[in-house]
C-alpha atoms as a PDB file:
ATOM      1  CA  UNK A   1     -12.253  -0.398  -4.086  1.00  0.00           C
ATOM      2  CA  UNK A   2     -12.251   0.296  -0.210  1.00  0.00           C
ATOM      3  CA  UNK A   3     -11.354  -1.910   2.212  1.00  0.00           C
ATOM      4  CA  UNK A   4     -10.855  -1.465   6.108  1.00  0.00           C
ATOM      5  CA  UNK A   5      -7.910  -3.190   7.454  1.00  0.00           C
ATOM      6  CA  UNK A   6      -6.598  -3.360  10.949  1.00  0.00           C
ATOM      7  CA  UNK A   7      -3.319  -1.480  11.436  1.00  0.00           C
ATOM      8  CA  UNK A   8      -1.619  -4.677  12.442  1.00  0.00           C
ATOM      9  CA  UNK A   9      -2.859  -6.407   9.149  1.00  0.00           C
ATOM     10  CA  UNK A  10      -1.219  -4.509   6.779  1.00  0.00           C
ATOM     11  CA  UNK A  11       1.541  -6.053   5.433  1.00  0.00           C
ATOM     12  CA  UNK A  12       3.435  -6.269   1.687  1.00  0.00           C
ATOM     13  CA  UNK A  13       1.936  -9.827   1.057  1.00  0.00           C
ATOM     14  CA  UNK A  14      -1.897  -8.870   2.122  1.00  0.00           C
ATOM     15  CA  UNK A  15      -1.455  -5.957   0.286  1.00  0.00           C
ATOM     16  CA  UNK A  16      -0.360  -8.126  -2.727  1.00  0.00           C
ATOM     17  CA  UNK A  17      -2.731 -10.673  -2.391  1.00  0.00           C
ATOM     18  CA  UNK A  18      -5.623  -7.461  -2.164  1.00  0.00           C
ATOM     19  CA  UNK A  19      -4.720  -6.351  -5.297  1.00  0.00           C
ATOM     20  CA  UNK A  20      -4.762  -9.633  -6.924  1.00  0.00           C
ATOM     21  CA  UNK A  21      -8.413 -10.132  -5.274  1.00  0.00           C
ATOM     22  CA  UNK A  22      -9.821  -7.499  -7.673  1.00  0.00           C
ATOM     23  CA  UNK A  23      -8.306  -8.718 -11.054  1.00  0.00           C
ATOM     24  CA  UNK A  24      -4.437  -7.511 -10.732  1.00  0.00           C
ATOM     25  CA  UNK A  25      -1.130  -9.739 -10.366  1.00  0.00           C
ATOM     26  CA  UNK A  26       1.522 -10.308  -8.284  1.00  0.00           C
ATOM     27  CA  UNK A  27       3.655  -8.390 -10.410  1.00  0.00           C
ATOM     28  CA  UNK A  28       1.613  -5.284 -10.304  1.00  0.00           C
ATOM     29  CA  UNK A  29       3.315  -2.723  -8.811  1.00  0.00           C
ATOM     30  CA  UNK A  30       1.564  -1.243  -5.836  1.00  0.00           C
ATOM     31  CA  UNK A  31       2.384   2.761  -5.007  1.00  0.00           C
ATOM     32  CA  UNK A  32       1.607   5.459  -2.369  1.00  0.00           C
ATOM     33  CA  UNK A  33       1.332   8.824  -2.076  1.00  0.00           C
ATOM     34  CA  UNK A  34       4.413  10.069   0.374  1.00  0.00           C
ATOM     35  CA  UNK A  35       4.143  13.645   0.046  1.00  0.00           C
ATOM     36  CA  UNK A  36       6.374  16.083  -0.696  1.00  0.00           C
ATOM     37  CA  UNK A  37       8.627  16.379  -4.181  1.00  0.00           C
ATOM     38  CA  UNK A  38       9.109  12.498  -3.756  1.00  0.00           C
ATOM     39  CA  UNK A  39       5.719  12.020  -5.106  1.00  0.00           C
ATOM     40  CA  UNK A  40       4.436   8.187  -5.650  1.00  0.00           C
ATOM     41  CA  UNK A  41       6.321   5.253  -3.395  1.00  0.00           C
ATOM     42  CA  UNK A  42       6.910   1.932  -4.579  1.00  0.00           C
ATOM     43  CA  UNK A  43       6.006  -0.655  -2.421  1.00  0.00           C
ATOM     44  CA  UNK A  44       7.906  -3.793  -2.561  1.00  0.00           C
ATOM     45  CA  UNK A  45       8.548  -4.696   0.982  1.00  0.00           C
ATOM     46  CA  UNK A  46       7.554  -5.518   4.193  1.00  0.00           C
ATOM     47  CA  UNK A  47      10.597  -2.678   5.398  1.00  0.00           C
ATOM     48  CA  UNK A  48       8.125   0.369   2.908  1.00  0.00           C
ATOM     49  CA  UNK A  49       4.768  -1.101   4.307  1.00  0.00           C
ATOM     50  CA  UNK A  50       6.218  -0.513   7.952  1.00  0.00           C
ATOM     51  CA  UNK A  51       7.448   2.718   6.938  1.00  0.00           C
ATOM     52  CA  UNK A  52       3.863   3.670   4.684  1.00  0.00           C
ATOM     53  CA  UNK A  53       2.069   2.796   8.051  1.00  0.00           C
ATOM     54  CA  UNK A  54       3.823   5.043  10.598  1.00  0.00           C
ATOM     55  CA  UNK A  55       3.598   7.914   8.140  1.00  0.00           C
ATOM     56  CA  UNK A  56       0.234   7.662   7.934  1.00  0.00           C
ATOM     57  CA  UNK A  57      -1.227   6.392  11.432  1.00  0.00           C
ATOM     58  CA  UNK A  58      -2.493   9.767  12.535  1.00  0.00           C
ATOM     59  CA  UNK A  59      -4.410   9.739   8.973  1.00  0.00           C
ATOM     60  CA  UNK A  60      -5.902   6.696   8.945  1.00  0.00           C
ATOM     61  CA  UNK A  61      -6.686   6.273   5.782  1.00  0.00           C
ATOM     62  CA  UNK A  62      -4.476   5.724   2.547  1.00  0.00           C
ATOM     63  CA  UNK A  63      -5.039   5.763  -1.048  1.00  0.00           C
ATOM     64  CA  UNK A  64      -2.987   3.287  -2.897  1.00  0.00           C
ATOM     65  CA  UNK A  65      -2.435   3.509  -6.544  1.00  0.00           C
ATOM     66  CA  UNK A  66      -1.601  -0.386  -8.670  1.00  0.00           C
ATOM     67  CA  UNK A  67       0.064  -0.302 -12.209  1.00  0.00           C
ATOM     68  CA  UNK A  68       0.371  -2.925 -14.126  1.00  0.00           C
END
């Protein structure tokens, strides 16, 4: 699925309720690549969203992986 979203829009509950759209849950878990060793991030807060966003503002795009 692809989806453009305004910087400003992106938040843990849109995200959530994005996912659900397409046939997940709310208790999906929602990851993204951060680079690195670290590998996949969990997201499960406003507080990772923020920090998801400012890593990847000069990117402007973002691949997010949902597990169920």
């Amino acid at each position: 699925m692809q989806r453009i979203i305004g910087l400003s829009d992106i938040t843990f509950l849109k995200l959530v309720s994005l996912v659900c759209s397409v046939g997940y849950n709310k208790k999906d878990t929602i990851y993204y690549q951060c680079g690195g060793l670290v590998g996949m991030e969990l997201l499960d807060s406003n507080k990772k969203v923020t920090t998801m966003v400012n890593q990847y503002k000069s990117v402007k795009m973002l691949n997010l992986s949902v597990l169920r």
